[in-house]
Protein backbone atom coordinates (compact mmCIF):
# COMPACT_ATOMS: atom_id res chain seq x y z
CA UNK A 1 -8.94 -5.04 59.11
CA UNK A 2 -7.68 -4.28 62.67
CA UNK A 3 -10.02 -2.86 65.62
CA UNK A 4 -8.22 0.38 65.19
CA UNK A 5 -9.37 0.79 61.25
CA UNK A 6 -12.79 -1.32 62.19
CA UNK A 7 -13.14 1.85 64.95
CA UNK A 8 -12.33 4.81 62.29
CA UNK A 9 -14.34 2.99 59.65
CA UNK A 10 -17.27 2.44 62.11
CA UNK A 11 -16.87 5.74 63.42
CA UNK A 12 -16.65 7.65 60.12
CA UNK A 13 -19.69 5.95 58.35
CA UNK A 14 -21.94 6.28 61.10
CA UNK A 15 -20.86 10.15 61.34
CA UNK A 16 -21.79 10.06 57.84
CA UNK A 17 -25.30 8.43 57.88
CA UNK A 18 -26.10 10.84 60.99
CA UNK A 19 -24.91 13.92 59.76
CA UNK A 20 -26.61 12.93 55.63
CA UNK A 21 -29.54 12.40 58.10
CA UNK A 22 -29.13 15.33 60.39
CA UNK A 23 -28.89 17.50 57.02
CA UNK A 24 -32.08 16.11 55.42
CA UNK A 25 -34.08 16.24 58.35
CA UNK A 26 -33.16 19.82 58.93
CA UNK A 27 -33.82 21.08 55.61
CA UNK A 28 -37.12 18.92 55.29
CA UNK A 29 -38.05 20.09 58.75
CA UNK A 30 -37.38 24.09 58.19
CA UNK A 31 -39.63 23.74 55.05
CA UNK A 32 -42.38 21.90 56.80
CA UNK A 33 -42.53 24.06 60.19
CA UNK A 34 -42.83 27.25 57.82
CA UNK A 35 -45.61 25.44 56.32
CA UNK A 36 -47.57 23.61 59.08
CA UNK A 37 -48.66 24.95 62.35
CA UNK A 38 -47.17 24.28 65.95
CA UNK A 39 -50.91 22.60 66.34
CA UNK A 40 -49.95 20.23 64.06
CA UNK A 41 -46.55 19.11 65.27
CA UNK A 42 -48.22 18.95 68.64
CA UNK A 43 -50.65 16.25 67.55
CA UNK A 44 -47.83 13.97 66.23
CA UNK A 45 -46.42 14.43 69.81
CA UNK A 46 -49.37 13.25 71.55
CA UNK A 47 -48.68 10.22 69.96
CA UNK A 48 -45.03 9.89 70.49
CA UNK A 49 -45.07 7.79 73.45
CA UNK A 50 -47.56 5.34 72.30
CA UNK A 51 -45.25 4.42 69.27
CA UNK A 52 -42.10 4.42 71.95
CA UNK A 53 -43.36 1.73 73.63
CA UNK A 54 -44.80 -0.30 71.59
CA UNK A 55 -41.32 -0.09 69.54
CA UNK A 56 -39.57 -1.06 72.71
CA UNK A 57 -41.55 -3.73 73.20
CA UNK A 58 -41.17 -5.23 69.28
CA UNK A 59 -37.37 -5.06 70.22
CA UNK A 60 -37.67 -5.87 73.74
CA UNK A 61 -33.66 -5.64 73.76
CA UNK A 62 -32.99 -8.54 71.34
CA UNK A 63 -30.79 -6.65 68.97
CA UNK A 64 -28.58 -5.39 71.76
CA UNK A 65 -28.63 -9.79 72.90
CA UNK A 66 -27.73 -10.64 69.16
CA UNK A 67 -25.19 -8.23 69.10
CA UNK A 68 -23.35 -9.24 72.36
CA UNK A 69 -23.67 -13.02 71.61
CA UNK A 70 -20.44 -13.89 69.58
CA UNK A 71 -22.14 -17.11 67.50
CA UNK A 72 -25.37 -16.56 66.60
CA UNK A 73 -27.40 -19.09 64.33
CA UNK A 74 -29.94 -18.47 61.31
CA UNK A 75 -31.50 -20.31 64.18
CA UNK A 76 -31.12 -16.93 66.73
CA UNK A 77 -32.00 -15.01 63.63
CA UNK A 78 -34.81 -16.49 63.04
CA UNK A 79 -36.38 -16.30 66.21
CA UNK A 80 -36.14 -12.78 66.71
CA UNK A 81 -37.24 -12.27 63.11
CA UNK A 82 -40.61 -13.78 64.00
CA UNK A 83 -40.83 -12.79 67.43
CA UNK A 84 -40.53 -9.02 65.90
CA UNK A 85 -43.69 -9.57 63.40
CA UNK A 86 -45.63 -10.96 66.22
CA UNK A 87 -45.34 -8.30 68.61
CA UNK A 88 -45.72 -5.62 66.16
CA UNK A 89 -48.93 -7.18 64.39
CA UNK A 90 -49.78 -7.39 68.34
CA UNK A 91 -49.36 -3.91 69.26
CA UNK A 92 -50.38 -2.53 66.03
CA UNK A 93 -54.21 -3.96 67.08
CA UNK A 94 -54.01 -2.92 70.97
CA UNK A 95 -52.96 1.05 69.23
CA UNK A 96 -55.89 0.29 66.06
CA UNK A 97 -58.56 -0.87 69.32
CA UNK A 98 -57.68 2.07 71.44
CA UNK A 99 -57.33 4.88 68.92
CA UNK A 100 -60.70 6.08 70.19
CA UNK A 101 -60.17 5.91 73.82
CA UNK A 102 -56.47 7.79 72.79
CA UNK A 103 -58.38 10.41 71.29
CA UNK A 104 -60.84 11.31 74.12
CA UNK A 105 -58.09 11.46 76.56
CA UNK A 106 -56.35 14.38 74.44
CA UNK A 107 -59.57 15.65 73.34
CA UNK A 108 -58.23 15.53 69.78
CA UNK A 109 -60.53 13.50 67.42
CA UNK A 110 -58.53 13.61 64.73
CA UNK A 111 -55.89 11.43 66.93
CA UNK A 112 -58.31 7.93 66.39
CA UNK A 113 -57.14 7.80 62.55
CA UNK A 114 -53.42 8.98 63.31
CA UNK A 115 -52.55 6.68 65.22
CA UNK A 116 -54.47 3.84 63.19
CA UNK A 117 -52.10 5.14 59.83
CA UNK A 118 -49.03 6.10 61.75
CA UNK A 119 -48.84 2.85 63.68
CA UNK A 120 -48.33 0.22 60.63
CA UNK A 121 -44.60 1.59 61.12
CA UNK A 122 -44.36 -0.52 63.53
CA UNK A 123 -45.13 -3.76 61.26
CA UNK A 124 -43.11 -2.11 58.31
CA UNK A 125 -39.91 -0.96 61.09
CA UNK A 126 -40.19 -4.91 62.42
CA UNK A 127 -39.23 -6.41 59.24
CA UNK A 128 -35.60 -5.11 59.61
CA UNK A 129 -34.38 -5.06 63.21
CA UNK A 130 -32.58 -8.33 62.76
CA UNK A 131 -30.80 -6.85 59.67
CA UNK A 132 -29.71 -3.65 61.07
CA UNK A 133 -27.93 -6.25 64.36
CA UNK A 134 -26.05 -7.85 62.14
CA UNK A 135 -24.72 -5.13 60.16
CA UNK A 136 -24.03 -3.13 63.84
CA UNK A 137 -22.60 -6.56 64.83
CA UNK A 138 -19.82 -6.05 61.78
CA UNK A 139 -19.59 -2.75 62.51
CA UNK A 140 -20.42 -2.28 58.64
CA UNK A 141 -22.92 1.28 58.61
CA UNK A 142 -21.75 1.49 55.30
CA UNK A 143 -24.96 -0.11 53.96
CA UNK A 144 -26.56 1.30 56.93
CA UNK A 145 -25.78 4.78 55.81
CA UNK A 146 -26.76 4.38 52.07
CA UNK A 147 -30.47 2.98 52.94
CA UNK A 148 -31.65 5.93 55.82
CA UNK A 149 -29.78 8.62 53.54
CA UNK A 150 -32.40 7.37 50.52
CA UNK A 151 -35.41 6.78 52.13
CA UNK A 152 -35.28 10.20 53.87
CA UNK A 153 -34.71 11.91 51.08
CA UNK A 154 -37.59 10.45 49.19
CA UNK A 155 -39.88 10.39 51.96
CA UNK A 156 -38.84 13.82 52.77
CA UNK A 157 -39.69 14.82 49.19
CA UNK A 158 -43.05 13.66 49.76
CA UNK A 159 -43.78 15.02 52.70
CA UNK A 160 -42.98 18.54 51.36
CA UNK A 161 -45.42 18.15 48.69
CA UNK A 162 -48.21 17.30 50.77
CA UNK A 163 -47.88 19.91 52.95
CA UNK A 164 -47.61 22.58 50.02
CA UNK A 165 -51.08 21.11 48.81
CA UNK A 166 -52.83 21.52 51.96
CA UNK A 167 -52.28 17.68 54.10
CA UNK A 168 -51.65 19.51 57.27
CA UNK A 169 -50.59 16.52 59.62
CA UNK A 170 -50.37 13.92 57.52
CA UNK A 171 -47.70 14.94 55.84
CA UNK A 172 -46.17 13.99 58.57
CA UNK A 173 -47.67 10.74 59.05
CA UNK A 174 -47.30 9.89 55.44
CA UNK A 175 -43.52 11.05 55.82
CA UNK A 176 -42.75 8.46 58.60
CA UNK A 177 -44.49 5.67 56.96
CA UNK A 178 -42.49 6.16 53.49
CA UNK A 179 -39.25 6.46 54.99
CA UNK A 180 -40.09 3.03 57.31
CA UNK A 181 -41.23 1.11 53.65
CA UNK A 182 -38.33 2.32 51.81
CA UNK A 183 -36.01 1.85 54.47
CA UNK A 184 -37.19 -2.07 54.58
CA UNK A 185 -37.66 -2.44 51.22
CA UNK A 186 -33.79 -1.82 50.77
CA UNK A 187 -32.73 -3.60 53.50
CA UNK A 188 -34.24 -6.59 52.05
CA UNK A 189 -32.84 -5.87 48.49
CA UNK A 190 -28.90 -5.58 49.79
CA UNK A 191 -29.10 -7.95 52.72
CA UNK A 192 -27.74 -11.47 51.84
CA UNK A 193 -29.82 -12.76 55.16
CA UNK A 194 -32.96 -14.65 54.73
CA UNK A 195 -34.91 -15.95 57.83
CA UNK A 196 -35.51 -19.73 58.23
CA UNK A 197 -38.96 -21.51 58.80
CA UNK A 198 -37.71 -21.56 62.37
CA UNK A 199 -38.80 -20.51 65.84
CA UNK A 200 -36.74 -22.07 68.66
CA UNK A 201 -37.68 -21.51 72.04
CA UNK A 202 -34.17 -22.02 73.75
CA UNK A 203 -32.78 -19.33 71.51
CA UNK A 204 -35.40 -17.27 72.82
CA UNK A 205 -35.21 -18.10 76.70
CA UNK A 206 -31.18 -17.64 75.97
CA UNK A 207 -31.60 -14.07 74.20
CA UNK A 208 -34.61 -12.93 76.25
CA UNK A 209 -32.19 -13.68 79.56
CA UNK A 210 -30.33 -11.21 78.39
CA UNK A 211 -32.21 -8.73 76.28
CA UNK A 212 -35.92 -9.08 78.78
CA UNK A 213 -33.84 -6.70 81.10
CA UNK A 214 -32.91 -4.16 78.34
CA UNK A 215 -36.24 -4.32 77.32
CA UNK A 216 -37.46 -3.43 81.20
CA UNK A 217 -35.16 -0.85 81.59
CA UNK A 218 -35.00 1.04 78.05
CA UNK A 219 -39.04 0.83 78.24
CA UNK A 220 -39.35 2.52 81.73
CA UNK A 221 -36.34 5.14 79.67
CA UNK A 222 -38.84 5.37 77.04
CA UNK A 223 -41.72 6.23 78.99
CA UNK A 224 -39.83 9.04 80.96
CA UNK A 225 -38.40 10.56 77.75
CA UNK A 226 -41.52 10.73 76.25
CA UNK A 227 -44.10 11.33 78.73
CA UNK A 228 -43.30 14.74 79.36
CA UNK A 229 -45.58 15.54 75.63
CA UNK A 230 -48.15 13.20 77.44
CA UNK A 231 -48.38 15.85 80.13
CA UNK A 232 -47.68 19.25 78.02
CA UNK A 233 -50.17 17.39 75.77
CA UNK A 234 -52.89 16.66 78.72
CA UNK A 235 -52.49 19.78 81.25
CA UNK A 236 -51.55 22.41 78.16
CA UNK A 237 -52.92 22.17 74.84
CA UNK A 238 -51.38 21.38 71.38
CA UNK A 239 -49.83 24.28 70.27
CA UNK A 240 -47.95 24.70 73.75
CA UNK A 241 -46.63 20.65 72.92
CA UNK A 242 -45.66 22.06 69.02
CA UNK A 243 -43.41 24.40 70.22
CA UNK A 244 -41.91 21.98 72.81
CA UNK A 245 -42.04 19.35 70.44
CA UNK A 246 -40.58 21.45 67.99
CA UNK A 247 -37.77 22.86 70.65
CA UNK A 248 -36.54 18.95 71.57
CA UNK A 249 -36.39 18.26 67.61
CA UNK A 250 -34.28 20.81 67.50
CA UNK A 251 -31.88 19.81 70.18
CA UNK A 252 -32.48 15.95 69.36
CA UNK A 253 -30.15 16.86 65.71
CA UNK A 254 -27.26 17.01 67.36
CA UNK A 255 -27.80 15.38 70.50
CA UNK A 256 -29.75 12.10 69.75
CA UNK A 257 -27.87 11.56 66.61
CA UNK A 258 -23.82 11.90 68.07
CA UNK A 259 -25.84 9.31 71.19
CA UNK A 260 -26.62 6.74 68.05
CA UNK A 261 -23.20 7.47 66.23
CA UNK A 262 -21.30 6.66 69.44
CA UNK A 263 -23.64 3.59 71.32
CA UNK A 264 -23.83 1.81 67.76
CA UNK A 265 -20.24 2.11 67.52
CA UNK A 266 -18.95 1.71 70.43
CA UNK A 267 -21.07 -1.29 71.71
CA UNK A 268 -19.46 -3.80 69.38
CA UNK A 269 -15.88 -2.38 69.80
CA UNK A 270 -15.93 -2.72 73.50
CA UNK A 271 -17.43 -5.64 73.19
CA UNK A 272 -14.17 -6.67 71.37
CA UNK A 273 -11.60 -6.09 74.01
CA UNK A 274 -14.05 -6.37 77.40
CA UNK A 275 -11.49 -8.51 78.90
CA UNK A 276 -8.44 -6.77 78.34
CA UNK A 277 -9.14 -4.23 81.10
CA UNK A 278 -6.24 -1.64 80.58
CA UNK A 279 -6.92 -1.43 76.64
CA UNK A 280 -11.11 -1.74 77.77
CA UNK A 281 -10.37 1.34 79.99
CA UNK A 282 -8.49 3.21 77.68
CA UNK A 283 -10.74 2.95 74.89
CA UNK A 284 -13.42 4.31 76.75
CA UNK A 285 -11.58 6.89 78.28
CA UNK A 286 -10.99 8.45 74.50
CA UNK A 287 -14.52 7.47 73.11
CA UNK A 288 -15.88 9.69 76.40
CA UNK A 289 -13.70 12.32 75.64
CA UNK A 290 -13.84 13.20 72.28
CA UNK A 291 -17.59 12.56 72.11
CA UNK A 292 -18.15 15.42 74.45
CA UNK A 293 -16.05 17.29 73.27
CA UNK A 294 -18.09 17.56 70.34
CA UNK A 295 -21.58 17.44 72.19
CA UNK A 296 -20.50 20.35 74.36
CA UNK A 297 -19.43 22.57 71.24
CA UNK A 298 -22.61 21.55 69.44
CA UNK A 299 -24.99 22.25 72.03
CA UNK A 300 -23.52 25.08 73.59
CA UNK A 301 -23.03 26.71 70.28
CA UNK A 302 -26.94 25.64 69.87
CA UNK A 303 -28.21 27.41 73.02
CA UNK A 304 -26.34 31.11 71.28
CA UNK A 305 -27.56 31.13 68.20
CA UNK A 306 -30.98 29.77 68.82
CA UNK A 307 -32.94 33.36 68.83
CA UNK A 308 -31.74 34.46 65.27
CA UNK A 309 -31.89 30.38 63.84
CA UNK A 310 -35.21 30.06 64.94
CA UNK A 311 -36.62 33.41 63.59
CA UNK A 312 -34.43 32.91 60.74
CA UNK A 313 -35.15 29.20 59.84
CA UNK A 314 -39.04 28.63 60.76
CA UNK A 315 -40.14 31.89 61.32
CA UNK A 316 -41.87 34.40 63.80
CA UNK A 317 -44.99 31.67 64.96
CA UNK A 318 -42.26 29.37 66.28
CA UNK A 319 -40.50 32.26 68.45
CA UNK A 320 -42.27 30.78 71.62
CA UNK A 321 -40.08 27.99 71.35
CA UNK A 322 -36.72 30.13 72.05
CA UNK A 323 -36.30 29.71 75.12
CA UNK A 324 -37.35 25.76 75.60
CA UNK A 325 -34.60 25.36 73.21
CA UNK A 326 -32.25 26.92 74.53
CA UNK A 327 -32.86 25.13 77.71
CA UNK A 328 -33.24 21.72 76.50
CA UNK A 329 -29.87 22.05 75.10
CA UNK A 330 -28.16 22.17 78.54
CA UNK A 331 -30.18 19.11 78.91
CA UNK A 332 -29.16 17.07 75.94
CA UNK A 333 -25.65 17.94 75.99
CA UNK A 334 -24.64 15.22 78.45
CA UNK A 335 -26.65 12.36 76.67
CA UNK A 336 -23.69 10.60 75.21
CA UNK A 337 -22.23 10.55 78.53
CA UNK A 338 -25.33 9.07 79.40
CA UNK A 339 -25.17 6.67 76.87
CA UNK A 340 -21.94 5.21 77.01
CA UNK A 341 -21.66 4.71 80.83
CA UNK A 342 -24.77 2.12 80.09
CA UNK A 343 -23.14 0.86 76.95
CA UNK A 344 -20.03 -0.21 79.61
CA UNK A 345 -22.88 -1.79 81.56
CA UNK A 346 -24.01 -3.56 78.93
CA UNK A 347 -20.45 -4.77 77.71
CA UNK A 348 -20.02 -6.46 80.87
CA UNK A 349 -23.07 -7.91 81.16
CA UNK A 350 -24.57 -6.60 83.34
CA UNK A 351 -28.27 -5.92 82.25
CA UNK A 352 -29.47 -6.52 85.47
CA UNK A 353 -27.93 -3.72 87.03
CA UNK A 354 -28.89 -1.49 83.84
CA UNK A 355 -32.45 -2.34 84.70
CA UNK A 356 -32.16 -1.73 88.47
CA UNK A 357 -30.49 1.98 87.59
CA UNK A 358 -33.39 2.80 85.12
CA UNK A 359 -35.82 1.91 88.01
CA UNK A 360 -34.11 4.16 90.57
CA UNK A 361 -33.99 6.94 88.43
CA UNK A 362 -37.03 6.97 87.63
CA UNK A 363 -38.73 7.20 90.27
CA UNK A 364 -36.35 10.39 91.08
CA UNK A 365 -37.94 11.51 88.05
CA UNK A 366 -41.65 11.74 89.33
CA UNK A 367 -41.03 14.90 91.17
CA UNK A 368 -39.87 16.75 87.35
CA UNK A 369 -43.09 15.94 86.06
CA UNK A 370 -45.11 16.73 89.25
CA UNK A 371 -43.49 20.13 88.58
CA UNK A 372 -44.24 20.62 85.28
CA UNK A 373 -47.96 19.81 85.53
CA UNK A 374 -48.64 22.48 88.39
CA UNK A 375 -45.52 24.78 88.10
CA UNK A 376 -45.05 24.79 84.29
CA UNK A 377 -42.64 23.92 81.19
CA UNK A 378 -39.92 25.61 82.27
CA UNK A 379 -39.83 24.44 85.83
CA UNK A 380 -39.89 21.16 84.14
CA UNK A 381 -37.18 21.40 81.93
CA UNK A 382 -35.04 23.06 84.51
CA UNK A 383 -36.01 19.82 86.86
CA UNK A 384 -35.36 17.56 83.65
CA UNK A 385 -31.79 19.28 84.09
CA UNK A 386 -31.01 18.61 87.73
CA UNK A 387 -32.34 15.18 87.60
CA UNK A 388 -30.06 14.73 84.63
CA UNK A 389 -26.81 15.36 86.61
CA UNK A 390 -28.16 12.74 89.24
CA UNK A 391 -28.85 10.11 86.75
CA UNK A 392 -25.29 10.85 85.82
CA UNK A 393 -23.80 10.29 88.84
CA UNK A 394 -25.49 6.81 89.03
CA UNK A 395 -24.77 5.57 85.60
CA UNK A 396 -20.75 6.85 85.61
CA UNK A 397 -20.41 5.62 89.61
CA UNK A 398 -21.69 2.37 88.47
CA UNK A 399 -20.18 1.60 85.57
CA UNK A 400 -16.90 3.30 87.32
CA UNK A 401 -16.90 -0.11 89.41
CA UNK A 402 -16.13 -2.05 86.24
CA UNK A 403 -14.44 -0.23 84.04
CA UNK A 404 -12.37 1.39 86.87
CA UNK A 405 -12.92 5.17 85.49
CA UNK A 406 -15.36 6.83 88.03
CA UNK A 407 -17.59 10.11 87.94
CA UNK A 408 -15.01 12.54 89.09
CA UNK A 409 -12.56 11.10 86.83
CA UNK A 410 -14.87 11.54 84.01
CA UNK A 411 -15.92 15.27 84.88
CA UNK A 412 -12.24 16.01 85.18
CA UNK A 413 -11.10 14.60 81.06
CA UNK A 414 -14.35 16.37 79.89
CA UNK A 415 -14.01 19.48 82.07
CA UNK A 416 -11.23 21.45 79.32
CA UNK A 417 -14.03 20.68 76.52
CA UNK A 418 -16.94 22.12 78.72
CA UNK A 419 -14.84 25.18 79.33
CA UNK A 420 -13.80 25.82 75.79
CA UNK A 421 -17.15 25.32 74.65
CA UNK A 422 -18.90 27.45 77.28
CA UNK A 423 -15.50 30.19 75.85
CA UNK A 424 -16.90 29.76 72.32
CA UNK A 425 -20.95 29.77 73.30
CA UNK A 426 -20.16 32.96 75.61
CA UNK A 427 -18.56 34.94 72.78
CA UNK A 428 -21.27 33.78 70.30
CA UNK A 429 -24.07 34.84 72.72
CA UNK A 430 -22.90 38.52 73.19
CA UNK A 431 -22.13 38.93 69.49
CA UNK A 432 -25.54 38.14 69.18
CA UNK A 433 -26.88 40.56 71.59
CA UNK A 434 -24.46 43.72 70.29
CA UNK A 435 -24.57 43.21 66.69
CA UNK A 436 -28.18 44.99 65.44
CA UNK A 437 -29.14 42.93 62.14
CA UNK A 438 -31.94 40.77 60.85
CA UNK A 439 -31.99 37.20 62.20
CA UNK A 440 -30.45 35.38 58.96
CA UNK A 441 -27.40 37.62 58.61
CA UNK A 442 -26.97 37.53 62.53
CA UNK A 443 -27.09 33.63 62.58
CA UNK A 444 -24.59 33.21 59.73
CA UNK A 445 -22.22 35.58 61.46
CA UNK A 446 -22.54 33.93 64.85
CA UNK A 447 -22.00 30.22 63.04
CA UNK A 448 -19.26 31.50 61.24
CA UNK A 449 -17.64 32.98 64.43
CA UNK A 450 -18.61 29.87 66.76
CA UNK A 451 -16.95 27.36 64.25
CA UNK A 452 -13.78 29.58 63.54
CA UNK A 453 -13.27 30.55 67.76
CA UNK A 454 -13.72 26.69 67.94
CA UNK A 455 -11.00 25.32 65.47
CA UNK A 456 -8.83 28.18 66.97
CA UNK A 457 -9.03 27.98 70.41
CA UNK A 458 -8.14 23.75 69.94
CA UNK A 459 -5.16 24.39 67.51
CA UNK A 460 -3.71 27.04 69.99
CA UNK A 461 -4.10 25.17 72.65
CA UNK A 462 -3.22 22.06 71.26
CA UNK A 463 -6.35 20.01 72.47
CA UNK A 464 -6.32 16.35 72.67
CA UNK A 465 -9.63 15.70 72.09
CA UNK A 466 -9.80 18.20 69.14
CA UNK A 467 -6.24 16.33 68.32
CA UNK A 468 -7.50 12.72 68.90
CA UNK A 469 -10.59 13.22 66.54
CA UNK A 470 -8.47 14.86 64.02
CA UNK A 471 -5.83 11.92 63.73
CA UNK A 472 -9.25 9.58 62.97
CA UNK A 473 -10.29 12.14 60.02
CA UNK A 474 -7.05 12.15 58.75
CA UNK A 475 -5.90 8.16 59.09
CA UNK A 476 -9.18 7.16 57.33
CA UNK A 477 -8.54 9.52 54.46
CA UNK A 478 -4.78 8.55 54.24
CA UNK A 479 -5.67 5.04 54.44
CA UNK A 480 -8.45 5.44 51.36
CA UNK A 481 -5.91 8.05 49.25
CA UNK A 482 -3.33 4.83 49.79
CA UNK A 483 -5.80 1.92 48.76
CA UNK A 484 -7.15 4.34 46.38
């Protein structure tokens, strides 16, 4: 297979595992949010950033080290394996010893046994980080697709359920851990890897000079990203975090999911050609602008329909949450960007500078959350935004230096998308505030006209990046129609 059909193949399978997953995690979460209170999904974000971390930590970057490093062992493999169990059995115990002291500090009780249930996914998730590298390092999300599409579905099944029959929160709980066992459970069954009654401590020191920075760095990420719900949670109260919460789940479907599809893709097949600069360059020139291409139509389109999909979807409660998500779209629509300028730092190595970027920005960051404990959530999110466009500039002007395509020269290819997007979201918006109908009528009419001003406006035009994404759709069809 050449990179080219490796890239579509990659490309199309992970689109297909994150959409299967978008799709069942926005059908299970309409039914749930209809069924549980804001309260509720507030609680489960109180504990968001104590799960983050300790998950970053259980990585601490080594999947990112064994997917860089071109000949890696059952030796390597090994050693991570067990290093994973360790930390997680480790963190588990510091989250089982603290529930208490977690609880007080929220002044939610019920937040001591959470966290005590909801924390042996970290045990269950550590059994299969080494699995999912090495599938990411073939770029095979074949497999990778057929295990998360199952074990949402069932777990989402179950989840349901409880909350018809009166579980409240730990539906949700129950939900995470099912889809965690099931998840690992398969990737044991399929997986032809086995780990070896090995730990070696060179591997380690080897991996860990690599990955100790990513884990630095994407911990001090994880902490920012999540400790805003430490502070709504703290200074507010938990139904103010459910409908933030609930707002950033929202946004996170498209957002968070086309940031996986493209990193996990993109990672290995840069890594493939790093040192053939004009073909490394070009590469990521296209990956940047067809990604936002889509992420600009998506979360545009997001920010005008979200009055009549929220009422529509989850109901009247949730109708605080409007406005936080139409806001938090404007912030989530550059996170691929994001992404993929640190992906080109970590293609070339350079982990060290990743880490000294996350520490810079930060501390920029500090003043955001000053803001949103005396001035409020949507001063926050509107400093979450301008922050966002700094962070840019350091992560594109940075990896501009060694890829040779800077900030301006990025905001110039994605510019055309951002306009026809903002064309599309502008039109959608008005229709919504001239045509006089009930919200689920109104938010089919609006999709249908976003989607249909969207192909339109790129086959008139003729756009590239519309064009470029196109010719993948259609190659990896022809090329399975031919084999076929």
């Amino acid at each position: 297979m050449t990179l080219r059909q490796k890239t579509v193949s990659g490309l199309l399978w992970s689109f297909v595992d994150n959409i299967a997953l978008l799709f069942i995690s926005f059908i299970v979460g309409i039914i749930l949010a209809r069924i549980l209170s804001p309260k509720e999904y507030g609680l489960i974000g109180m504990l968001g950033i104590f799960i983050a971390i300790s998950q970053s930590f259980i990585d601490s970057g080594f999947s990112q080290a064994l997917i860089r490093k071109q000949d890696c062992t059952s030796i390597d493999y090994s050693t991570v394996f067990y290093f994973n169990i360790v930390v997680s059995v480790s963190f588990y115990l510091l989250l089982f010893f603290c529930a208490g002291i977690i609880g007080s500090f929220f002044h939610e009780p019920i937040l001591k046994d959470l966290i005590r249930v909801l924390g042996l996914g970290l045990i269950i998730n550590s059994l299969t980080l080494v699995q999912s590298a090495q599938l990411t390092k073939r770029i095979d999300f074949k497999l990778q697709a057929k295990i998360s599409v199952i074990s949402s579905i069932f777990s989402g099944i179950i989840s349901i359920y409880m909350a018809f029959t009166g579980w409240g929160v730990w539906s949700l709980v129950v939900s995470a851990l099912l889809r965690y066992s099931i998840s690992s459970s398969l990737f044991w069954f399929w997986s032809k890897w086995k780990p070896i009654w090995y730990f070696s401590i060179n591997s380690f020191k080897e991996l860990f000079s690599f990955g100790g920075k990513l884990l630095l760095s994407g911990l001090i990420d994880t902490i920012y990203r999540n400790i805003f719900n430490l502070v709504i949670g703290k200074y507010y109260n938990a139904v103010e975090l459910g409908y933030y919460s609930r707002a950033d789940q929202f946004q996170s479907l498209p957002s968070s999911n086309l940031q996986t599809i493209i990193s996990r893709v993109s990672y290995p097949i840069l890594l493939i050609i790093k040192d053939d600069v004009p073909g490394l360059k070009e590469a990521y020139k296209k990956i940047i602008k067809s990604s936002m291409f889509v992420s600009f139509v998506l979360m545009l389109g997001m920010a005008a329909v979200a009055r009549p999909m929220i009422l529509s979807l989850i109901g009247e409660k949730w109708e605080p949450c409007i406005i936080y998500l139409q806001m938090l779209c404007f912030v989530g629509m550059l996170f691929p960007l994001h992404s993929l300028n640190l992906t080109m730092l970590q293609v070339q190595g350079r982990s060290d500078l990743f880490l000294r970027l996350e520490i810079i920005k930060k501390i920029l960051a500090v003043p955001v959350i000053i803001i949103g404990i005396f001035l409020g959530i949507k001063a926050m999110i509107l400093g979450m935004l301008l922050h966002n466009l700094i962070a840019l500039y350091l992560n594109s002007y940075w990896s501009g230096r060694s890829s040779g395509y800077y900030f301006f020269d990025q905001i110039k290819d994605i510019l055309p998308s951002f306009l026809l997007a903002l064309t599309m979201s502008s039109v959608v918006f008005a229709e919504g505030l001239l045509i006089k109908l009930s919200p689920l009528p109104l938010f089919i009419i609006q999709l249908a006209t976003g989607i249909l001003l969207t192909l339109g406006l790129s086959e008139v035009f003729h756009f590239k990046d519309y064009n470029y994404i196109k010719e993948i759709v259609r190659e990896k069809f022809l090329t399975k129609k031919i084999n076929g």
